[in-house]
N, C-alpha and C. Protein backbone atom coordinates (compact mmCIF):
# COMPACT_ATOMS: atom_id res chain seq x y z
N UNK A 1 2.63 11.76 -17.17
CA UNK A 1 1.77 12.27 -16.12
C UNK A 1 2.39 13.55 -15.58
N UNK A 2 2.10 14.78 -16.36
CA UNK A 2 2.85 15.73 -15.99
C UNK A 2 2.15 16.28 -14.56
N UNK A 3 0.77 16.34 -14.59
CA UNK A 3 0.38 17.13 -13.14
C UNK A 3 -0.75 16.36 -12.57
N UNK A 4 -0.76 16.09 -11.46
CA UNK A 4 -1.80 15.30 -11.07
C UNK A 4 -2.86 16.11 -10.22
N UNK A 5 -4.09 15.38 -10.59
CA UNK A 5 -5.69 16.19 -10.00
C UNK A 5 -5.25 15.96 -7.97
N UNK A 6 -4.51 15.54 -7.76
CA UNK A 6 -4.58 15.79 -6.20
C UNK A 6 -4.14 17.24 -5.29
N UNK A 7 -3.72 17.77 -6.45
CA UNK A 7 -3.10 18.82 -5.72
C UNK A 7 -4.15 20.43 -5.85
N UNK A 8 -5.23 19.83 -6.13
CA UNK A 8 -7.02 20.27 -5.61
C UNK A 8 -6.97 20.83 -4.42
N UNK A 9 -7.60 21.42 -4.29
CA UNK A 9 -7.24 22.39 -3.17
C UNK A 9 -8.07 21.71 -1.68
N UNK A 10 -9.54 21.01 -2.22
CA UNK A 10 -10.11 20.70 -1.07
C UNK A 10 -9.70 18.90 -1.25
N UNK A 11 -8.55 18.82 -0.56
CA UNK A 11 -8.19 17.64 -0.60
C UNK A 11 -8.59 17.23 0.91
N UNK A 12 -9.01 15.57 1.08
CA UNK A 12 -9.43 15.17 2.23
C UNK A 12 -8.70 14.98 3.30
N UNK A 13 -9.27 14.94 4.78
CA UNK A 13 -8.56 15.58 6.12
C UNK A 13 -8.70 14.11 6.72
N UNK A 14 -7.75 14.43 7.27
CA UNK A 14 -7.55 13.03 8.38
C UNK A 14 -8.76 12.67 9.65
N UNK A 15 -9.01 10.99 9.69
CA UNK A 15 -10.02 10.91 10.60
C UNK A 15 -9.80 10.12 11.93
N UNK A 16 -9.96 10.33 12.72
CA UNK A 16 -9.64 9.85 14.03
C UNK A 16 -10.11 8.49 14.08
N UNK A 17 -9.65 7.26 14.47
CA UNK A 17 -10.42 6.24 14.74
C UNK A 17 -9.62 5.98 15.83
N UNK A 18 -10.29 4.85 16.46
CA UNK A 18 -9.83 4.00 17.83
C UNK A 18 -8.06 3.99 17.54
N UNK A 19 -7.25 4.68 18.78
CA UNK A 19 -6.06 4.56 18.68
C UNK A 19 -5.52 4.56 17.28
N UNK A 20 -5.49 5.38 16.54
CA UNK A 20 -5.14 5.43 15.18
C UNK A 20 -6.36 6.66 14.39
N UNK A 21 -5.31 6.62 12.78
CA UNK A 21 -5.83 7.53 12.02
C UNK A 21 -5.82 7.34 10.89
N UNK A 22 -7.01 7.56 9.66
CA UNK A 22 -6.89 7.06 8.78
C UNK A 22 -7.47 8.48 7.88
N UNK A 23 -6.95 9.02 6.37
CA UNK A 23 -7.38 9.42 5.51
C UNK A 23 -7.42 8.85 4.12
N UNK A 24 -9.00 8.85 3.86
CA UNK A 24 -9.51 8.36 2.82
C UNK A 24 -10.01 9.46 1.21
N UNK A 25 -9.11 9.05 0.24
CA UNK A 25 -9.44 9.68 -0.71
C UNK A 25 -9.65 8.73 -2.01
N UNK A 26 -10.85 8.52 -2.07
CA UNK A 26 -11.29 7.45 -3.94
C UNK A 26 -10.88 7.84 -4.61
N UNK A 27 -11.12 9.62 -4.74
CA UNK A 27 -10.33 10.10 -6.34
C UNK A 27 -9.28 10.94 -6.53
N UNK A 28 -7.92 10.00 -5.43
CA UNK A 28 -6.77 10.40 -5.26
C UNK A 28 -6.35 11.15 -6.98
N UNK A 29 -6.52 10.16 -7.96
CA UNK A 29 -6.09 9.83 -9.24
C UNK A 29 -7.40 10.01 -10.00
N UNK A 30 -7.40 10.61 -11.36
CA UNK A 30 -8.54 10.73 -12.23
C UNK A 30 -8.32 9.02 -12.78
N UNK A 31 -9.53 8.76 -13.53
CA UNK A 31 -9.72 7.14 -14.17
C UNK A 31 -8.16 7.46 -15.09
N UNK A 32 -8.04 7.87 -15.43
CA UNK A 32 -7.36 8.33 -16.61
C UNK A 32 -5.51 8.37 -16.38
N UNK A 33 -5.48 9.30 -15.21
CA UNK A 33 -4.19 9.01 -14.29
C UNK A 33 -3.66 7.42 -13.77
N UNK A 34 -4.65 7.26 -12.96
CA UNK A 34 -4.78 5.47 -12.55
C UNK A 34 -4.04 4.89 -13.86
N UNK A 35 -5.06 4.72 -14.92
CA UNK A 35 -4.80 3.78 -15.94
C UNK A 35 -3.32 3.98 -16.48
N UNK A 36 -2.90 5.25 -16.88
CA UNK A 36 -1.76 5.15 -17.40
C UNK A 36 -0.43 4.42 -16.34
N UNK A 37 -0.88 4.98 -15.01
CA UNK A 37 0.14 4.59 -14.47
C UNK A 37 0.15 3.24 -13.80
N UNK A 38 -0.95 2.31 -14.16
CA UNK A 38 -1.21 1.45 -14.66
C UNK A 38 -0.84 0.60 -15.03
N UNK A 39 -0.74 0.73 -16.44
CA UNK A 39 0.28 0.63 -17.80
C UNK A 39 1.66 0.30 -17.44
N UNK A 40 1.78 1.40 -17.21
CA UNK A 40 3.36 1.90 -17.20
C UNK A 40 3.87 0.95 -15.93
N UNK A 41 3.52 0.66 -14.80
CA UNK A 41 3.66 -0.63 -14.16
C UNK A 41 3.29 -1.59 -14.22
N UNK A 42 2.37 -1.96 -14.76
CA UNK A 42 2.35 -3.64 -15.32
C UNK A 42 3.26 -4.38 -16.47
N UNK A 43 4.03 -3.04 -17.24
CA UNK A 43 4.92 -3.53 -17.99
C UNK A 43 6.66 -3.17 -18.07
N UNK A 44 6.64 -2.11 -16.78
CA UNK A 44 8.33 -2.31 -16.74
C UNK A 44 8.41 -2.65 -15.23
N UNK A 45 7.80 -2.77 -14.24
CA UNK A 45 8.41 -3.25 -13.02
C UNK A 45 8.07 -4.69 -13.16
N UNK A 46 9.83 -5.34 -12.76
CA UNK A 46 10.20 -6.44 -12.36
C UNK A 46 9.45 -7.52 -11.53
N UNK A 47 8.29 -7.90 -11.70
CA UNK A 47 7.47 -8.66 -10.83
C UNK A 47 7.94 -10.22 -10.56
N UNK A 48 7.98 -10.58 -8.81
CA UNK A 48 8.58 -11.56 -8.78
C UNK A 48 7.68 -12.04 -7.25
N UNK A 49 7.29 -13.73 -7.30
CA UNK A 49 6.82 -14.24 -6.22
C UNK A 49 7.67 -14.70 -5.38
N UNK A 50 7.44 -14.07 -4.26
CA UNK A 50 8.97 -14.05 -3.48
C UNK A 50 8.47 -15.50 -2.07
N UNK A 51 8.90 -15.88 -1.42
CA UNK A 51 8.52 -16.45 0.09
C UNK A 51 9.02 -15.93 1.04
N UNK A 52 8.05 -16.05 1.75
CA UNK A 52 8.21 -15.55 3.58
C UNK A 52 8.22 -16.89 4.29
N UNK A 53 8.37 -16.53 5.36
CA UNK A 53 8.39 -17.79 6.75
C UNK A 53 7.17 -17.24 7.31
N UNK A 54 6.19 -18.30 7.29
CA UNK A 54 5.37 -18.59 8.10
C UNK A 54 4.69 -19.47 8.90
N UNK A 55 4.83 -19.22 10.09
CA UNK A 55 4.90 -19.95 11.57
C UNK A 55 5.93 -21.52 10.88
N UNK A 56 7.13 -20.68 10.51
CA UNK A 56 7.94 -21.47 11.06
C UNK A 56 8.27 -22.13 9.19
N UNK A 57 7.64 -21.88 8.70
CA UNK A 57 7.63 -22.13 7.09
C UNK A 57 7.62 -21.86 6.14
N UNK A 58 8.27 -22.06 5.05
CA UNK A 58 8.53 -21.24 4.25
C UNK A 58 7.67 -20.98 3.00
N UNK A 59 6.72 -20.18 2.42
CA UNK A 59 5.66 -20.00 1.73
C UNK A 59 5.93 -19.07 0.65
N UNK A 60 5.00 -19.29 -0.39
CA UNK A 60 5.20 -18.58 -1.53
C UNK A 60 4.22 -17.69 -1.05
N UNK A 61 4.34 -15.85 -1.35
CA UNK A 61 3.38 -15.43 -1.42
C UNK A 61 2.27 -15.36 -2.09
N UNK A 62 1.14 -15.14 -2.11
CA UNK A 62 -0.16 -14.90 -3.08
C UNK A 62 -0.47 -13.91 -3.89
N UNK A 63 0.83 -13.60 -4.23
CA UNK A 63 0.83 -12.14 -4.78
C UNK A 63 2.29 -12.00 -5.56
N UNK A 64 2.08 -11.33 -6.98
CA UNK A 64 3.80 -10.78 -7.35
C UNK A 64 4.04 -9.05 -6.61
N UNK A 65 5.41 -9.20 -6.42
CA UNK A 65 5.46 -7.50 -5.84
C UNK A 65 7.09 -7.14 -6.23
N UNK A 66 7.58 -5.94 -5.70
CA UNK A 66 8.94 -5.61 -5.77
C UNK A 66 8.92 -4.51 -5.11
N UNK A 67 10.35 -3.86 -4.91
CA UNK A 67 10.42 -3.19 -3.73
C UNK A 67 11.44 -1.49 -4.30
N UNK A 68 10.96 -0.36 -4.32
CA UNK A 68 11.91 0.63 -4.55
C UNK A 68 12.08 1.42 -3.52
N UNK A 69 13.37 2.12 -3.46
CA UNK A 69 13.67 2.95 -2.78
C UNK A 69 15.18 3.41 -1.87
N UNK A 70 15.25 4.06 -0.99
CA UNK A 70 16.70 4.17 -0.84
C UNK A 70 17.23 3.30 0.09
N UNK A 71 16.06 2.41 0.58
CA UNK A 71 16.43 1.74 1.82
C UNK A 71 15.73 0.13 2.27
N UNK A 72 16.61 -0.59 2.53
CA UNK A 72 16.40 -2.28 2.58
C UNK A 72 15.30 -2.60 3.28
N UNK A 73 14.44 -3.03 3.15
CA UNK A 73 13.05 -3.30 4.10
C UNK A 73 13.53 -5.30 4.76
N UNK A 74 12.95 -5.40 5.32
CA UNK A 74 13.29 -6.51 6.26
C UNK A 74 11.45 -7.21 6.71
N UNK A 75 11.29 -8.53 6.28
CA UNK A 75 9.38 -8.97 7.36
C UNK A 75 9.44 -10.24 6.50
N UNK A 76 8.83 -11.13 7.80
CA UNK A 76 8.29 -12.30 7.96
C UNK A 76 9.93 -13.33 7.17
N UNK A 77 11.11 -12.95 7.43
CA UNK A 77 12.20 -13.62 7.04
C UNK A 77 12.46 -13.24 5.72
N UNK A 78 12.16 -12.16 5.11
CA UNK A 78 12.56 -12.16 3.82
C UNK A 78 13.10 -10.36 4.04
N UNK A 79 14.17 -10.43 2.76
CA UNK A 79 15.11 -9.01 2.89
C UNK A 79 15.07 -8.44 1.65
N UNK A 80 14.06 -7.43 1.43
CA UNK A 80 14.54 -6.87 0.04
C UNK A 80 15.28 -5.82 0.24
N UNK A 81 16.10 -5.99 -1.11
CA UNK A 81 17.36 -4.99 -1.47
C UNK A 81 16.60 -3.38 -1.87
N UNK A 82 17.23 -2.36 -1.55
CA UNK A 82 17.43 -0.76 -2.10
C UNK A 82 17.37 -0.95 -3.67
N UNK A 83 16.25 -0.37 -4.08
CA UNK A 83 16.40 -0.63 -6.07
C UNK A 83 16.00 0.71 -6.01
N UNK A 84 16.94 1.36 -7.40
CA UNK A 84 16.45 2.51 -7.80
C UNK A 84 14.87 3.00 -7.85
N UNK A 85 14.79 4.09 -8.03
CA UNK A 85 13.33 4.69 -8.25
C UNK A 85 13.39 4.67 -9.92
N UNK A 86 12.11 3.75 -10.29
CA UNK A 86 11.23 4.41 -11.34
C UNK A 86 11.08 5.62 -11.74
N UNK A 87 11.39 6.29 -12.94
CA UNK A 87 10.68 7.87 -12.93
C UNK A 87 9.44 7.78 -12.65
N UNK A 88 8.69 7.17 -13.46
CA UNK A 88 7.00 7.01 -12.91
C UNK A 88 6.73 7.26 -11.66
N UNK A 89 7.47 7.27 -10.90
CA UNK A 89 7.30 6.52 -9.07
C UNK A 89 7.42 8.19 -8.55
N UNK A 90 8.18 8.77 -8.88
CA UNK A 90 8.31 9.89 -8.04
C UNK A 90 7.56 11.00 -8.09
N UNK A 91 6.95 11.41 -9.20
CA UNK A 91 5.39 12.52 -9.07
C UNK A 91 4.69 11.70 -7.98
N UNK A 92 4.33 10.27 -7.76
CA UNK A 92 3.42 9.77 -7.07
C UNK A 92 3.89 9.96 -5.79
N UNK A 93 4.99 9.22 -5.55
CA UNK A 93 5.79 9.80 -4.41
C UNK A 93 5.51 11.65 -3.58
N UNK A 94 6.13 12.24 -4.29
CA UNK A 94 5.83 13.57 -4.26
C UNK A 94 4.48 14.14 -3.50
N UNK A 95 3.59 13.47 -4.66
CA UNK A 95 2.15 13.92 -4.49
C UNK A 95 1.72 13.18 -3.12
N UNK A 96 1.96 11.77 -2.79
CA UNK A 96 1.70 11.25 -1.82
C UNK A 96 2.10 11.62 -0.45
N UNK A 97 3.32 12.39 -0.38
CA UNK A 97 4.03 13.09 0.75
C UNK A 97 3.22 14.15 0.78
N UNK A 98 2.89 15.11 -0.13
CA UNK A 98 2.16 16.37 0.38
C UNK A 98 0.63 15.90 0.92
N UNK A 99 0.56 14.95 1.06
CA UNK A 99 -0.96 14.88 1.23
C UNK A 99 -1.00 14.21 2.77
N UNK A 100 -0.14 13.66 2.79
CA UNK A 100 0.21 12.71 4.04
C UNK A 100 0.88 13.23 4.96
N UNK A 101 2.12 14.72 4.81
CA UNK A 101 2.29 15.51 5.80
C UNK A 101 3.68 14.37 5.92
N UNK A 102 4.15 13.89 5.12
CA UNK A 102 4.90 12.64 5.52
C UNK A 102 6.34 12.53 4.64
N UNK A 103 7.49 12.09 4.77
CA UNK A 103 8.32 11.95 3.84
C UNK A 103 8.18 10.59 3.37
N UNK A 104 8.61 9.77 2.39
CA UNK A 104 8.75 8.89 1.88
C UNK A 104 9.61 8.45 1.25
N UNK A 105 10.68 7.34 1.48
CA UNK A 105 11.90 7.20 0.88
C UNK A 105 11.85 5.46 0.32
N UNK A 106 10.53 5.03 0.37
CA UNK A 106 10.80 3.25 0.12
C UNK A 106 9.24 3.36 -0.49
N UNK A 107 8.80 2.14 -1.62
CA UNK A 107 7.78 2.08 -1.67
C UNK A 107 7.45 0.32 -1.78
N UNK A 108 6.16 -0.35 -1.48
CA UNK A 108 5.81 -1.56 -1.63
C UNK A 108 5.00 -1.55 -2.83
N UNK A 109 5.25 -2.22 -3.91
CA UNK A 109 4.62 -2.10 -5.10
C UNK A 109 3.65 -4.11 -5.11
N UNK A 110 2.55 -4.14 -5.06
CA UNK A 110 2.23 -5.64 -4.95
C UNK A 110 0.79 -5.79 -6.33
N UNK A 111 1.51 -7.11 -6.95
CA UNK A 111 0.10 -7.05 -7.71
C UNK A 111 -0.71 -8.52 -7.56
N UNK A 112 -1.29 -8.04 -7.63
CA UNK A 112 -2.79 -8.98 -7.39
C UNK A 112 -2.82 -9.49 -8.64
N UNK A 113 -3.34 -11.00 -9.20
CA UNK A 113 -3.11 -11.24 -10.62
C UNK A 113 -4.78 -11.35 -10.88
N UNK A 114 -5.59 -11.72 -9.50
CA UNK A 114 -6.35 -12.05 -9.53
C UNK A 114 -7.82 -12.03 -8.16
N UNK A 115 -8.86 -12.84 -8.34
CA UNK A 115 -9.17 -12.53 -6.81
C UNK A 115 -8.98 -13.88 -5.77
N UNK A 116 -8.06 -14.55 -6.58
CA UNK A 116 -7.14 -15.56 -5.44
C UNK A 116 -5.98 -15.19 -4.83
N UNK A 117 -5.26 -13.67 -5.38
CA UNK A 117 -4.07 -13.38 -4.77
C UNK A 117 -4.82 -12.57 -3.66
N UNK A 118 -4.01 -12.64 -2.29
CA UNK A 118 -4.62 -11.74 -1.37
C UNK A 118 -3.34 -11.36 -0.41
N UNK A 119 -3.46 -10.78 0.70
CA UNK A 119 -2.94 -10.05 1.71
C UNK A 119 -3.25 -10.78 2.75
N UNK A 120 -2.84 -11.57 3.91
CA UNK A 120 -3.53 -11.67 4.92
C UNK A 120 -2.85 -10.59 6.07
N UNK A 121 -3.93 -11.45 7.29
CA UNK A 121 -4.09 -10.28 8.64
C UNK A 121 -2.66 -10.31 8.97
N UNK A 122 -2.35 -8.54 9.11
CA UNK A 122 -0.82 -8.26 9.40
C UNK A 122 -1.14 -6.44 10.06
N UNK A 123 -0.11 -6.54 10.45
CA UNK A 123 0.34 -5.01 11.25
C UNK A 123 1.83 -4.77 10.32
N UNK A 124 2.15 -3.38 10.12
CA UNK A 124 3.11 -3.43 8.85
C UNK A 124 3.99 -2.21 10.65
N UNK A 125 4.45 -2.58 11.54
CA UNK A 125 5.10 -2.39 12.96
C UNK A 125 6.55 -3.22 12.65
N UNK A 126 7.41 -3.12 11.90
CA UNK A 126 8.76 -3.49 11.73
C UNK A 126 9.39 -2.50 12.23
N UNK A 127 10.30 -3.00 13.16
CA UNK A 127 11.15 -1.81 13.65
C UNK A 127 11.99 -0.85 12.52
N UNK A 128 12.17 -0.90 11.56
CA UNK A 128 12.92 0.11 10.96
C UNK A 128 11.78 0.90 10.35
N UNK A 129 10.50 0.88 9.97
CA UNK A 129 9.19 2.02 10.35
C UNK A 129 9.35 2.92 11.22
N UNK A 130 9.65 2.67 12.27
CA UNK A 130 10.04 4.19 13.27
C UNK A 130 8.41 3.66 14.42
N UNK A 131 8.30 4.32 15.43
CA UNK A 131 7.18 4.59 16.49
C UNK A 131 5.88 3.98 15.91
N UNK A 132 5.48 5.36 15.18
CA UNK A 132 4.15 5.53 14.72
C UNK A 132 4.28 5.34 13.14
N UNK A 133 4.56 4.62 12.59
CA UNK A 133 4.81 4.85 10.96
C UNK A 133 3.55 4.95 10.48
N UNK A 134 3.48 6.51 9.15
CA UNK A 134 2.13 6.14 8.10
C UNK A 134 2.92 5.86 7.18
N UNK A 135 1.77 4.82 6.53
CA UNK A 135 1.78 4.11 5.23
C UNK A 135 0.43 4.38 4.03
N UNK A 136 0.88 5.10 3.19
CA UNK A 136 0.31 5.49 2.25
C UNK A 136 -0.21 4.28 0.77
N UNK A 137 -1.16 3.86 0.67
CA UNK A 137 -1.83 3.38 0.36
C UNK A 137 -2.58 3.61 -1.26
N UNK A 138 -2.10 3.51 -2.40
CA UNK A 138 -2.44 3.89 -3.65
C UNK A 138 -3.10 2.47 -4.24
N UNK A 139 -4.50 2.36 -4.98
CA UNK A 139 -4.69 1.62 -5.55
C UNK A 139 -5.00 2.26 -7.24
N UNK A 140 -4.42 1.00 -8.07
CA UNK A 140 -4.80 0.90 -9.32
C UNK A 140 -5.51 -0.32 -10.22
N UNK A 141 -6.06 -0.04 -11.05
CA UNK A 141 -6.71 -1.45 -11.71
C UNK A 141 -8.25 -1.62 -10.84
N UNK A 142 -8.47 -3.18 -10.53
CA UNK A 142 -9.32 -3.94 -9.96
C UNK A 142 -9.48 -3.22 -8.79
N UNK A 143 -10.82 -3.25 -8.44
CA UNK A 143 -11.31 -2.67 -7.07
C UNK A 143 -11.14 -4.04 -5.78
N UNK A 144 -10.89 -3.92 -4.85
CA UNK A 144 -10.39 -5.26 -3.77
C UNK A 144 -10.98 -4.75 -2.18
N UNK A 145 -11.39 -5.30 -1.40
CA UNK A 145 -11.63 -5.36 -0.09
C UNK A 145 -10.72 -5.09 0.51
N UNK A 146 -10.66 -4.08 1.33
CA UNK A 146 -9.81 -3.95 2.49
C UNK A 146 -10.11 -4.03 3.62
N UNK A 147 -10.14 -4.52 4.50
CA UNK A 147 -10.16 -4.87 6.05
C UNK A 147 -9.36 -4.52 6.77
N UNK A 148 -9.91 -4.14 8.08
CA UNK A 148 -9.15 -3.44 9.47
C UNK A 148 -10.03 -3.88 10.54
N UNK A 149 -9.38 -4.61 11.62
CA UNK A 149 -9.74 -5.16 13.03
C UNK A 149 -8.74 -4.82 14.08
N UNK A 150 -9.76 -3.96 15.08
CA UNK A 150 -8.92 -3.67 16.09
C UNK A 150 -8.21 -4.96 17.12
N UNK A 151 -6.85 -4.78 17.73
CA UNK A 151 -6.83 -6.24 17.99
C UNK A 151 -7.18 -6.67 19.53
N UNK A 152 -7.83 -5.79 19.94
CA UNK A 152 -8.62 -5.60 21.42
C UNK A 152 -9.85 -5.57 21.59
N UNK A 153 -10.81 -4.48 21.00
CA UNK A 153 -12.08 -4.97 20.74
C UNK A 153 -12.85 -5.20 20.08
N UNK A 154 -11.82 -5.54 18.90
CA UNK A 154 -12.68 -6.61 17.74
C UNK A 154 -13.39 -5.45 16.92
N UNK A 155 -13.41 -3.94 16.82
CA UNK A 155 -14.03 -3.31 15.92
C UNK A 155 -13.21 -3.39 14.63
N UNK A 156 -14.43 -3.26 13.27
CA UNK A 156 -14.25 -3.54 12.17
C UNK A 156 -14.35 -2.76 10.93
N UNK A 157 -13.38 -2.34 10.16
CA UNK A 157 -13.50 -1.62 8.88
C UNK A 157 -13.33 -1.71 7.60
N UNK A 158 -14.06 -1.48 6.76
CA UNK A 158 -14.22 -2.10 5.78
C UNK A 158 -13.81 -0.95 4.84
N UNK A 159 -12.96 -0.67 3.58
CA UNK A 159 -13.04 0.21 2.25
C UNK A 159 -12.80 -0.77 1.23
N UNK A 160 -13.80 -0.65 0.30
CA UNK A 160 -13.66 -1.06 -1.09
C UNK A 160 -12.31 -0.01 -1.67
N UNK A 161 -11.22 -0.69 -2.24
CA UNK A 161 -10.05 0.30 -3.31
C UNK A 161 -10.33 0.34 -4.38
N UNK A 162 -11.15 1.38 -4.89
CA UNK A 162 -10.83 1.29 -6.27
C UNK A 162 -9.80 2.08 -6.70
N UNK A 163 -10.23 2.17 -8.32
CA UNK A 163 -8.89 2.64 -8.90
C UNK A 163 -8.43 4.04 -8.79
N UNK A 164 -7.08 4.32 -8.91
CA UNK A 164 -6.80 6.29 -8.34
C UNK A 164 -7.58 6.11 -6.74
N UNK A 165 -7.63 5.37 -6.02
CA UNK A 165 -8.12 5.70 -4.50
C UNK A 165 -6.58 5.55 -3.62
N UNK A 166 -6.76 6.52 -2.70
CA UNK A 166 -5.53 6.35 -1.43
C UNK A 166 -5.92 6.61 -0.25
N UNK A 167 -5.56 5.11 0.53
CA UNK A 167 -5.86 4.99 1.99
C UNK A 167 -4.37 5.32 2.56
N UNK A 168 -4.57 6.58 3.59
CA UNK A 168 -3.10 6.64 4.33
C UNK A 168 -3.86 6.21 5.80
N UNK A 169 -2.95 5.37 6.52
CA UNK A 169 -2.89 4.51 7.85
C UNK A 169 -2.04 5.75 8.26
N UNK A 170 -2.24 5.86 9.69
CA UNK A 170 -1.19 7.18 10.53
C UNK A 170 -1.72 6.95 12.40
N UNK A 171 -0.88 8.10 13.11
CA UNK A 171 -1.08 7.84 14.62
C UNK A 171 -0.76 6.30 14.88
N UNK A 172 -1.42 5.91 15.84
CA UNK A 172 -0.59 4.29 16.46
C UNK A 172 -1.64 3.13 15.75
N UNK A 173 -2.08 3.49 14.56
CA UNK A 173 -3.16 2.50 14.39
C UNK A 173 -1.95 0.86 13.91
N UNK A 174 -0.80 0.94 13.65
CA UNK A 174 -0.25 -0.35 13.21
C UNK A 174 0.26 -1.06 14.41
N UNK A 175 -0.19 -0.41 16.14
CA UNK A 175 -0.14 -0.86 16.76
C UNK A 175 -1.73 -1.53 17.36
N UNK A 176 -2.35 -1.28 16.85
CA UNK A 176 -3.85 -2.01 17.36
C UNK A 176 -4.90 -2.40 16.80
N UNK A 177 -3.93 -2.20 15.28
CA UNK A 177 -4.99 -2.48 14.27
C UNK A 177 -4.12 -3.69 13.05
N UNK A 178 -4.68 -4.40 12.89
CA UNK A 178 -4.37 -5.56 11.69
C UNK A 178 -5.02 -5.14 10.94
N UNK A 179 -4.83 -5.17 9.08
CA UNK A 179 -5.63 -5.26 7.88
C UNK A 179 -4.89 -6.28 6.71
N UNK A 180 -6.02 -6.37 6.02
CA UNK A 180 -5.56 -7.35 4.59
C UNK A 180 -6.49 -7.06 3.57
N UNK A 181 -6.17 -8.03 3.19
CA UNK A 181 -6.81 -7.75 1.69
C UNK A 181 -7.35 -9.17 1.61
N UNK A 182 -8.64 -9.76 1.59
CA UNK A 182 -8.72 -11.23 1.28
C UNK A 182 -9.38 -11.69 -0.05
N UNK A 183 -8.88 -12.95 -0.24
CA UNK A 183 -9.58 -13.64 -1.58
C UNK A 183 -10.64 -13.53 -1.61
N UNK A 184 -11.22 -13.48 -2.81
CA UNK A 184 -12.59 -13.84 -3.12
C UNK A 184 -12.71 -14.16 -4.35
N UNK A 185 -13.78 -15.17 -4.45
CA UNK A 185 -14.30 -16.22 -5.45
C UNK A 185 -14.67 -15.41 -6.85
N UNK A 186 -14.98 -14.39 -6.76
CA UNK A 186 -15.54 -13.20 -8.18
C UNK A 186 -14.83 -12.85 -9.06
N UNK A 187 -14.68 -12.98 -10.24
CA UNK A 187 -13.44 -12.68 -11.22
C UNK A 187 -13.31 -11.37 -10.67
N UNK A 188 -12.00 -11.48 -11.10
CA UNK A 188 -11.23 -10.01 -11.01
C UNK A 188 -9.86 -9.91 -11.69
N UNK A 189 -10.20 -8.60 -12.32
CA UNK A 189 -9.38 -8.55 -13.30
C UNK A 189 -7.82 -7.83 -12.53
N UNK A 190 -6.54 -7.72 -12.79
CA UNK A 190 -4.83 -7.11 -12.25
C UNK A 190 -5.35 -5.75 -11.63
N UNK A 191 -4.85 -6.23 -10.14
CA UNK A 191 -4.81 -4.91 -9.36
C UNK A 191 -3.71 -4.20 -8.80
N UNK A 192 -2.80 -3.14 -9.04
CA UNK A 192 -1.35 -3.25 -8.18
C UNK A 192 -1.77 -2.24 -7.43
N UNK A 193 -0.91 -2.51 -5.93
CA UNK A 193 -1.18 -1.25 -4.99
C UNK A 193 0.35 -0.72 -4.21
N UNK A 194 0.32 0.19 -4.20
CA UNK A 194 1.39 0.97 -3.79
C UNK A 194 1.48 1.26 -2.65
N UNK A 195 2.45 0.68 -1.84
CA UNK A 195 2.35 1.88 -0.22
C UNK A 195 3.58 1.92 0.00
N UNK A 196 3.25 3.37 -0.05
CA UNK A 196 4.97 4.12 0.20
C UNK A 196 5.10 4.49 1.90
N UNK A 197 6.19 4.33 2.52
CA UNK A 197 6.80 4.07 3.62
C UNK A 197 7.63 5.41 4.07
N UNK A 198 8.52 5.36 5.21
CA UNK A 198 9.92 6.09 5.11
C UNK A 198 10.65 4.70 6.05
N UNK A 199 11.42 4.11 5.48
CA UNK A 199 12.40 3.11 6.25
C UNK A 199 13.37 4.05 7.00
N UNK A 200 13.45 3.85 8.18
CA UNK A 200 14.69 4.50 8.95
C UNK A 200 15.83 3.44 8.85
N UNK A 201 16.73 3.37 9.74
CA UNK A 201 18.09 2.49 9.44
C UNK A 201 17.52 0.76 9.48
């Protein structure tokens, strides 16, 4: 993937919502980009079903994922370790910082096997995120529901991800806003999604 179609000149602008900010781009990635890189992660990153504590218990997640970057992420009782960067990872990286106005030094790599693996309702507000953290948002593969509820007056947002699409979250929205990703009953074929971070200490 020597050059990627994002660096288009009329690339999309950030949108104001309730206490928070969100920019939406479907064709972050050509079909073609997506797929390879794709590929190239469904068959060398280390995929592993990890558990969290929830309310008080300890659970397998609904999802395989792994974790790169220069710095230890910490949520819901579980600690992943600093793993090198992928070469693959860093044009995306790159490209994802210029678009986001943002640095990025950690990424969340999660795959969906299916449309029983899901995400539930969460705020990604861990103190080593910093204040206001954006989180950059890459989907590949399977197209999946995304959801956003404000957690005050109940307003609601909906983006379908498809493939090569990137949702960046920004401003205080991981303070008033929850999202997931939920199951659904409809086949669906391997989806992995990427959201790259900057972990502070």
């Amino acid at each position: 993937m020597d050059q990627l179609s994002l660096f288009a000149p009329n690339a999309p602008a950030w949108q104001d919502v309730l206490n928070g900010k969100l920019l939406w781009d479907p064709s972050f990635l050509t079909p073609c980009e997506a797929n390879v890189l794709l590929n190239q992660l469904m068959s060398n990153v280390p995929w592993k079903q990890e558990s969290i504590t929830l309310f008080g218990k300890s659970v397998k997640q609904p999802r395989l994922q792994t974790w790169y970057g220069d710095k230890g992420y910490h949520y819901s009782g579980l600690t992943l370790p600093p793993t090198p960067w992928l070469p693959a990872l860093l044009p995306i990286k790159q490209a994802c910082e210029v678009i986001a106005e943002q640095e990025f030094n950690s990424v969340l790599i999660n795959l969906y096997r299916d449309g029983q693996d899901s995400m539930g309702w969460h705020q990604d507000n861990e103190t080593e995120l910093g204040k206001n953290p954006v989180i950059a948002s890459l989907s590949l593969g399977e197209s999946r529901r995304f959801l956003l509820r404000h957690l005050h007056c109940k307003s609601k947002l909906e983006y379908e991800l498809n493939s090569g699409s990137l949702l960046i979250m920004g401003g205080e929205l991981q303070h008033f806003w929850q999202h997931c990703v939920p199951k659904t009953a409809r086949p669906k074929e391997p989806r992995i999604n990427l959201t790259f971070r900057y972990v502070k200490e």
